[in-house]
C-alpha atoms as a PDB file:
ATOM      1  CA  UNK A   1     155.950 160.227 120.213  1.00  0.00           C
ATOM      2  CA  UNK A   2     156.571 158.172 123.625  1.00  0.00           C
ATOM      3  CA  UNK A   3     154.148 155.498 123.907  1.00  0.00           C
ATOM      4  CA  UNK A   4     153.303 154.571 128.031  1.00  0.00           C
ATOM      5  CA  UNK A   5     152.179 151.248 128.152  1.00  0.00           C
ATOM      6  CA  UNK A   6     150.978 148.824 131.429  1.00  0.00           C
ATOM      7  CA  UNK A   7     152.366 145.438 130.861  1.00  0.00           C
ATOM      8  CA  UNK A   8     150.174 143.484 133.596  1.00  0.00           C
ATOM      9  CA  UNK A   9     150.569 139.463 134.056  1.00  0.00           C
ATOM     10  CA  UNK A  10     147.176 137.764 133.230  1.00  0.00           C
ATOM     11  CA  UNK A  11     147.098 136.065 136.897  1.00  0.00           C
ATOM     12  CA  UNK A  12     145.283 136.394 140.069  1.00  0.00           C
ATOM     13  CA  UNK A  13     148.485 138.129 141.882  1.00  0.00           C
ATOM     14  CA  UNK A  14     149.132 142.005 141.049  1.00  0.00           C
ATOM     15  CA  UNK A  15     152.221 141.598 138.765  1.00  0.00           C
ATOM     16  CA  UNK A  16     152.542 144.897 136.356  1.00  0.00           C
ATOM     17  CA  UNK A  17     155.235 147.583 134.794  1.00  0.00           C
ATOM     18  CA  UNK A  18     154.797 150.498 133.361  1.00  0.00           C
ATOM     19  CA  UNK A  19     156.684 150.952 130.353  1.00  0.00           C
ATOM     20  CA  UNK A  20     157.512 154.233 128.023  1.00  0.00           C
ATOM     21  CA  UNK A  21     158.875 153.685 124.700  1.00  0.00           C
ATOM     22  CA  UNK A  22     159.207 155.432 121.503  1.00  0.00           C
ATOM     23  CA  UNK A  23     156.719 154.804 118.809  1.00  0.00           C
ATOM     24  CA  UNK A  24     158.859 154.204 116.008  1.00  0.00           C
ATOM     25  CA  UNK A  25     160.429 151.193 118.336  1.00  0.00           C
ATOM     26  CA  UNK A  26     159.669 147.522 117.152  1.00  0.00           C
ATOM     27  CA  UNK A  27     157.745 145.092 118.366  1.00  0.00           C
ATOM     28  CA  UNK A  28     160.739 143.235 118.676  1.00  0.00           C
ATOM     29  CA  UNK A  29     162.258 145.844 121.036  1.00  0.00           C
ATOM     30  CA  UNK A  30     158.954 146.081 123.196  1.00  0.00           C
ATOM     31  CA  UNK A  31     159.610 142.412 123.660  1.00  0.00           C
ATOM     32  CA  UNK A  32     162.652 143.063 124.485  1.00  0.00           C
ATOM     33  CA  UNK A  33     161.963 145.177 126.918  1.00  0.00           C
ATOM     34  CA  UNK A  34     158.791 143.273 128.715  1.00  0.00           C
ATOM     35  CA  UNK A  35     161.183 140.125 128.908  1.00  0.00           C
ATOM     36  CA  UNK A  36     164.034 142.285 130.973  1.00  0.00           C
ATOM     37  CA  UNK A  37     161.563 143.840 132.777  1.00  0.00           C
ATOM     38  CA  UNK A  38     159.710 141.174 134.044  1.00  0.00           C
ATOM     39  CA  UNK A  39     163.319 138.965 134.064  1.00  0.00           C
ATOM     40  CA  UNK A  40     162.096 136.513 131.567  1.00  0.00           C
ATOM     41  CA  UNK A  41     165.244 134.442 130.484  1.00  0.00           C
ATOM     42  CA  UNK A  42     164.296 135.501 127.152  1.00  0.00           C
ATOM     43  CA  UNK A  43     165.030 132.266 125.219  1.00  0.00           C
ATOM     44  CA  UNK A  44     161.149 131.538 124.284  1.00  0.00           C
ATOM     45  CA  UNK A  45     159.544 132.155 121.362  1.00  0.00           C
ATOM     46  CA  UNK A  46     156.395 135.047 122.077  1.00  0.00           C
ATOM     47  CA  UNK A  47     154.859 136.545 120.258  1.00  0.00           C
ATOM     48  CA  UNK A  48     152.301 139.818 120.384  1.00  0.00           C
ATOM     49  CA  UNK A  49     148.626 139.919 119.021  1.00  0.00           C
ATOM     50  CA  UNK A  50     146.287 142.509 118.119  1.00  0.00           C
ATOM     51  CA  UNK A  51     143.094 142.984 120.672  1.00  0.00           C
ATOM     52  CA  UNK A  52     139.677 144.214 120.936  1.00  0.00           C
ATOM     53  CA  UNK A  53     138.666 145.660 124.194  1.00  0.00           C
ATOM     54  CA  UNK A  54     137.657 142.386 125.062  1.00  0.00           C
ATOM     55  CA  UNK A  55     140.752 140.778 124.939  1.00  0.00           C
ATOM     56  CA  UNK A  56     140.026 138.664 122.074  1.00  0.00           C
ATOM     57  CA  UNK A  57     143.169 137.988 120.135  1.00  0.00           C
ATOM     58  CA  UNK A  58     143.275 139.258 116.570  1.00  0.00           C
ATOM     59  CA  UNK A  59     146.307 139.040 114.412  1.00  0.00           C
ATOM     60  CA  UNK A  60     149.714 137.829 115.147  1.00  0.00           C
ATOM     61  CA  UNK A  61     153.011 139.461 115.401  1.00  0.00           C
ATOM     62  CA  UNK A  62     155.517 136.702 115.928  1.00  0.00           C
ATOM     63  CA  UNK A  63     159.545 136.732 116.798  1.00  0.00           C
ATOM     64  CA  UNK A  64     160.013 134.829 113.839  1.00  0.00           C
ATOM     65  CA  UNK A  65     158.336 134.253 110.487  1.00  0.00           C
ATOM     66  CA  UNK A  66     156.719 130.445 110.764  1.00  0.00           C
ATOM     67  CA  UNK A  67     155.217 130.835 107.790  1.00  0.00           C
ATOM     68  CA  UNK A  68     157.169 128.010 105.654  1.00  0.00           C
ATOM     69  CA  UNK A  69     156.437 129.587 102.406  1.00  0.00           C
ATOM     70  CA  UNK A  70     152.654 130.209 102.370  1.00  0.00           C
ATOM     71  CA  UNK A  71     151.650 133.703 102.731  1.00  0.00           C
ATOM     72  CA  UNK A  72     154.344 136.380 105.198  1.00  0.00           C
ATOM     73  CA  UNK A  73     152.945 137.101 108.521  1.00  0.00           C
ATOM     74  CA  UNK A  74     153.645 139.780 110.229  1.00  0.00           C
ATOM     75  CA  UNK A  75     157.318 139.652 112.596  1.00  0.00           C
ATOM     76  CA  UNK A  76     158.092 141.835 115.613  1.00  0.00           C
ATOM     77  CA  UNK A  77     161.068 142.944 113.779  1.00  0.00           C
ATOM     78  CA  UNK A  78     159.190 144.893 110.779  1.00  0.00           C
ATOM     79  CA  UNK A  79     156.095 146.048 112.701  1.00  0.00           C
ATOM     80  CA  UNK A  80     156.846 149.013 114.780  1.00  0.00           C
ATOM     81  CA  UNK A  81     154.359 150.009 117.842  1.00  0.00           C
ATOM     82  CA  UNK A  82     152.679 152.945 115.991  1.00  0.00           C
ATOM     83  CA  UNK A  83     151.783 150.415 113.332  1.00  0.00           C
ATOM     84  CA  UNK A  84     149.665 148.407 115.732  1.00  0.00           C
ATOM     85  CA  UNK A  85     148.572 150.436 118.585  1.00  0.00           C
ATOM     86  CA  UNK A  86     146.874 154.026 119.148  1.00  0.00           C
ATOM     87  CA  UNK A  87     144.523 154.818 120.609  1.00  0.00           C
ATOM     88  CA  UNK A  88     141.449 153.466 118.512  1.00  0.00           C
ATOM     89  CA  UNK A  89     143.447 150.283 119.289  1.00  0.00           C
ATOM     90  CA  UNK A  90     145.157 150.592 122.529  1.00  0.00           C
ATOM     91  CA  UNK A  91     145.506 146.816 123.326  1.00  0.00           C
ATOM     92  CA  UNK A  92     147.699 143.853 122.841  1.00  0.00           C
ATOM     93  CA  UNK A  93     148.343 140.634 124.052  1.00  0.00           C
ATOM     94  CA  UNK A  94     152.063 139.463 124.712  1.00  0.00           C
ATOM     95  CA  UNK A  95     152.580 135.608 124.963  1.00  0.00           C
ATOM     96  CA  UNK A  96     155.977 134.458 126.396  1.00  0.00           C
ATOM     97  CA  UNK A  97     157.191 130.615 126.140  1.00  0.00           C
ATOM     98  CA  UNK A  98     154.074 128.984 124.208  1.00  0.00           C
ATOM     99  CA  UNK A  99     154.733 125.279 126.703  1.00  0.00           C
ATOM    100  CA  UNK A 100     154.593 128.200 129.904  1.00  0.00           C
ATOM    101  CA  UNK A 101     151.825 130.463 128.167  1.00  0.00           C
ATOM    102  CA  UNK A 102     153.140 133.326 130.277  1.00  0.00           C
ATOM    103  CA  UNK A 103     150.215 136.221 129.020  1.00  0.00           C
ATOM    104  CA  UNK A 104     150.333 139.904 129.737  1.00  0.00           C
ATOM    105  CA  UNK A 105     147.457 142.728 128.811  1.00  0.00           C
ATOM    106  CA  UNK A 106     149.390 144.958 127.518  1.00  0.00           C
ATOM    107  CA  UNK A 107     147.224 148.694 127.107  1.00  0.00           C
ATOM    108  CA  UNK A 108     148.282 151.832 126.258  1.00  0.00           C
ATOM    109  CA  UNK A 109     148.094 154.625 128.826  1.00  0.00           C
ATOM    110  CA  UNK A 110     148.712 157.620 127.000  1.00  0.00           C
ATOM    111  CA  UNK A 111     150.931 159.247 124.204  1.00  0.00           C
ATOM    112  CA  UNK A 112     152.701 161.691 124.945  1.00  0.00           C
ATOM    113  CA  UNK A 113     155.987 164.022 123.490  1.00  0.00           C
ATOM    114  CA  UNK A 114     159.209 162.684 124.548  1.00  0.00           C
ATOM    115  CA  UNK A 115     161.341 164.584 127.774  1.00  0.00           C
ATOM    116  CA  UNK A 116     164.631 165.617 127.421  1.00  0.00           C
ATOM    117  CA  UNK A 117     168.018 163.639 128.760  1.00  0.00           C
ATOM    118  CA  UNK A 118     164.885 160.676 128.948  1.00  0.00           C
ATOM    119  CA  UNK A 119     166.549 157.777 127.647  1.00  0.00           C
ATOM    120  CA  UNK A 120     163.869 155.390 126.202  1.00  0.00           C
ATOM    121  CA  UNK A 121     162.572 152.726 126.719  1.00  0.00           C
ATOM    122  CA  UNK A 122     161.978 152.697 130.636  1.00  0.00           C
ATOM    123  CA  UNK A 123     160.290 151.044 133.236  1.00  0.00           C
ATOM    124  CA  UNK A 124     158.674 153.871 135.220  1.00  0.00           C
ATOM    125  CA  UNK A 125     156.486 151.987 137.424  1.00  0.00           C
ATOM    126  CA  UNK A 126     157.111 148.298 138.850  1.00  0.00           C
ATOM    127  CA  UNK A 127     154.701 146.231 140.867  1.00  0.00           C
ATOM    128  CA  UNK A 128     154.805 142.529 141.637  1.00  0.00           C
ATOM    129  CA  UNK A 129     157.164 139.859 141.042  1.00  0.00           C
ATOM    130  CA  UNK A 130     156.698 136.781 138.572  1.00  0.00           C
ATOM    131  CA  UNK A 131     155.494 133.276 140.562  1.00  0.00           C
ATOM    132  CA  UNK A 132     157.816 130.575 139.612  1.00  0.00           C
ATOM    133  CA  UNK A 133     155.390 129.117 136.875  1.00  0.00           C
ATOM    134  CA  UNK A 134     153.087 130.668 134.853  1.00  0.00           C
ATOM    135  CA  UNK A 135     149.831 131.011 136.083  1.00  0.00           C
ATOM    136  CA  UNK A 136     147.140 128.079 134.717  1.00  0.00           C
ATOM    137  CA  UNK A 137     145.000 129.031 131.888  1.00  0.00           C
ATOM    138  CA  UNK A 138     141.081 127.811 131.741  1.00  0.00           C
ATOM    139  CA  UNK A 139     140.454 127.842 127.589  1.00  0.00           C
ATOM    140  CA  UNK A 140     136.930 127.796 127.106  1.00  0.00           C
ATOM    141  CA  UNK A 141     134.923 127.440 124.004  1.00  0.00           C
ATOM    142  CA  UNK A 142     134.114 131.245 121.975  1.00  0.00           C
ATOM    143  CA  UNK A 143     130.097 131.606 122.623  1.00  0.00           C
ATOM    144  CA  UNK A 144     130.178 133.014 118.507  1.00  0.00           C
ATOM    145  CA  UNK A 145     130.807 129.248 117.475  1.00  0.00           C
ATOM    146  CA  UNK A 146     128.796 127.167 119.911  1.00  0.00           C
ATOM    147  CA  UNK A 147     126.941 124.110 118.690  1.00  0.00           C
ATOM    148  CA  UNK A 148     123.089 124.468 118.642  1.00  0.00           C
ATOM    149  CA  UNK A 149     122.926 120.760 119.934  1.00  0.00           C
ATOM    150  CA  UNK A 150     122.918 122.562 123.240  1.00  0.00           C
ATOM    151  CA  UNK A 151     125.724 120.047 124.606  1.00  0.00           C
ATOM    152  CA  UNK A 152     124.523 117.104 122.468  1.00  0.00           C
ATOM    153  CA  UNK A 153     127.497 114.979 120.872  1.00  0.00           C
ATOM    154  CA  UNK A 154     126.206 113.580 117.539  1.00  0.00           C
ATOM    155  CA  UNK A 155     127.244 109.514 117.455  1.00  0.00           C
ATOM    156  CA  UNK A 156     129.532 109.244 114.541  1.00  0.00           C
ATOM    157  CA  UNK A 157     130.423 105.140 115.163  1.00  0.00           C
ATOM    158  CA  UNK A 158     132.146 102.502 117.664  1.00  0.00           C
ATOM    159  CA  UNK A 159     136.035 103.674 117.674  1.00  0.00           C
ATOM    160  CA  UNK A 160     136.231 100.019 118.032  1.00  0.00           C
ATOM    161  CA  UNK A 161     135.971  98.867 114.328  1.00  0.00           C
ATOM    162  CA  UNK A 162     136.142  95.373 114.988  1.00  0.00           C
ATOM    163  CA  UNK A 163     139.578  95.294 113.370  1.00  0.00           C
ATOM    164  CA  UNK A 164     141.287  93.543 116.290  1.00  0.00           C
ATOM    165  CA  UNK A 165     143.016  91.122 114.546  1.00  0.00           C
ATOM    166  CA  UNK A 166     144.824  93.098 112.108  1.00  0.00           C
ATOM    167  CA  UNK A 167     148.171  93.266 114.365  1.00  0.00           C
ATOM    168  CA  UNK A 168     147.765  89.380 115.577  1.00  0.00           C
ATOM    169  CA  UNK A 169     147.748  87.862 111.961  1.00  0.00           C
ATOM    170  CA  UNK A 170     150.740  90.014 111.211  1.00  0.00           C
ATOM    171  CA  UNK A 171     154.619  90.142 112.820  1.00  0.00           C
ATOM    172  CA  UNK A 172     156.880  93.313 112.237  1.00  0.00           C
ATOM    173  CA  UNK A 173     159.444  90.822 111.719  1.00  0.00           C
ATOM    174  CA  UNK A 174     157.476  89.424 108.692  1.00  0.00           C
ATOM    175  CA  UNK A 175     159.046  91.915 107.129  1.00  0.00           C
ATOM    176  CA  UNK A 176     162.545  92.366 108.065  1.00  0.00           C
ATOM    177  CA  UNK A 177     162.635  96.292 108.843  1.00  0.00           C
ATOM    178  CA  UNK A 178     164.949  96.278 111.531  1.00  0.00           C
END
């Protein structure tokens, strides 16, 4: 089945593409495709995350497993589109160059058969250009988790601990390191 995605830039500016690609493709080949389409260099790490129609983020897809050991997640390589998205679950978020935080909504259109002499993936439908830097992001707090102090810091001590003297009574060169 051909999957037809829009790929829109989370920004204030109408920056979007439409996008067809197989099913069966990887995340790792959507990627591909977003950063050529939208002419990211493509030298970032990014990676995709599951969302709720509210654009919450939910699990992670990454380019690369950063797991160090503990328990596998989830890589763009071995999680193909069909895997993640239909259309119970028609929405992802796409995160390009984690310093940048370029972010695209990415929601499926439709699914549909595939066309023949259609080479996939395309672009179909192109609006928009990038800005030169990604567009500012404003994180604020998830309501869910919100203090019931209404605002209220508790006092948890002085960060002054009266220790002042600790580096005036001692030298680095006391102790030769250098």
């Amino acid at each position: 089945m051909i999957y037809r995605f829009r790929a829109i830039l989370d920004a204030t500016q109408d920056v979007f593409r439409d996008i067809e690609i197989e099913g069966s493709a990887s995340l790792e080949d959507f990627h591909n495709v977003l950063t050529q389409s939208f002419q990211l260099p493509g030298d970032e790490m990014a990676s995709f995350y599951a969302s709720d129609e509210e654009w919450n983020q939910n699990e992670e897809f990454s380019l690369f497993d950063m797991s160090e050991g503990s328990s596998a997640s989830r890589t763009m390589a071995t999680t193909t589109i069909e895997e993640v998205v239909s259309k119970s679950q028609p929405q992802l978020i796409y995160i390009y160059d984690f310093l940048s935080m370029w972010t695209f909504l990415i929601e499926l259109a439709e699914v549909a058969g595939p066309q023949d002499a259609v080479v996939y993936p395309q672009v179909i439908f192109s609006i928009g250009e990038l800005p030169d830097s990604a567009p500012d992001k404003e994180f604020e707090a998830d309501p869910r988790f919100a203090d019931e102090t209404d605002g209220d810091e508790e006092y948890r001590g002085d960060i002054d601990d009266g220790d002042d003297d600790f580096y005036d009574e001692q030298t680095f060169d006391d102790y030769d390191l250098y």
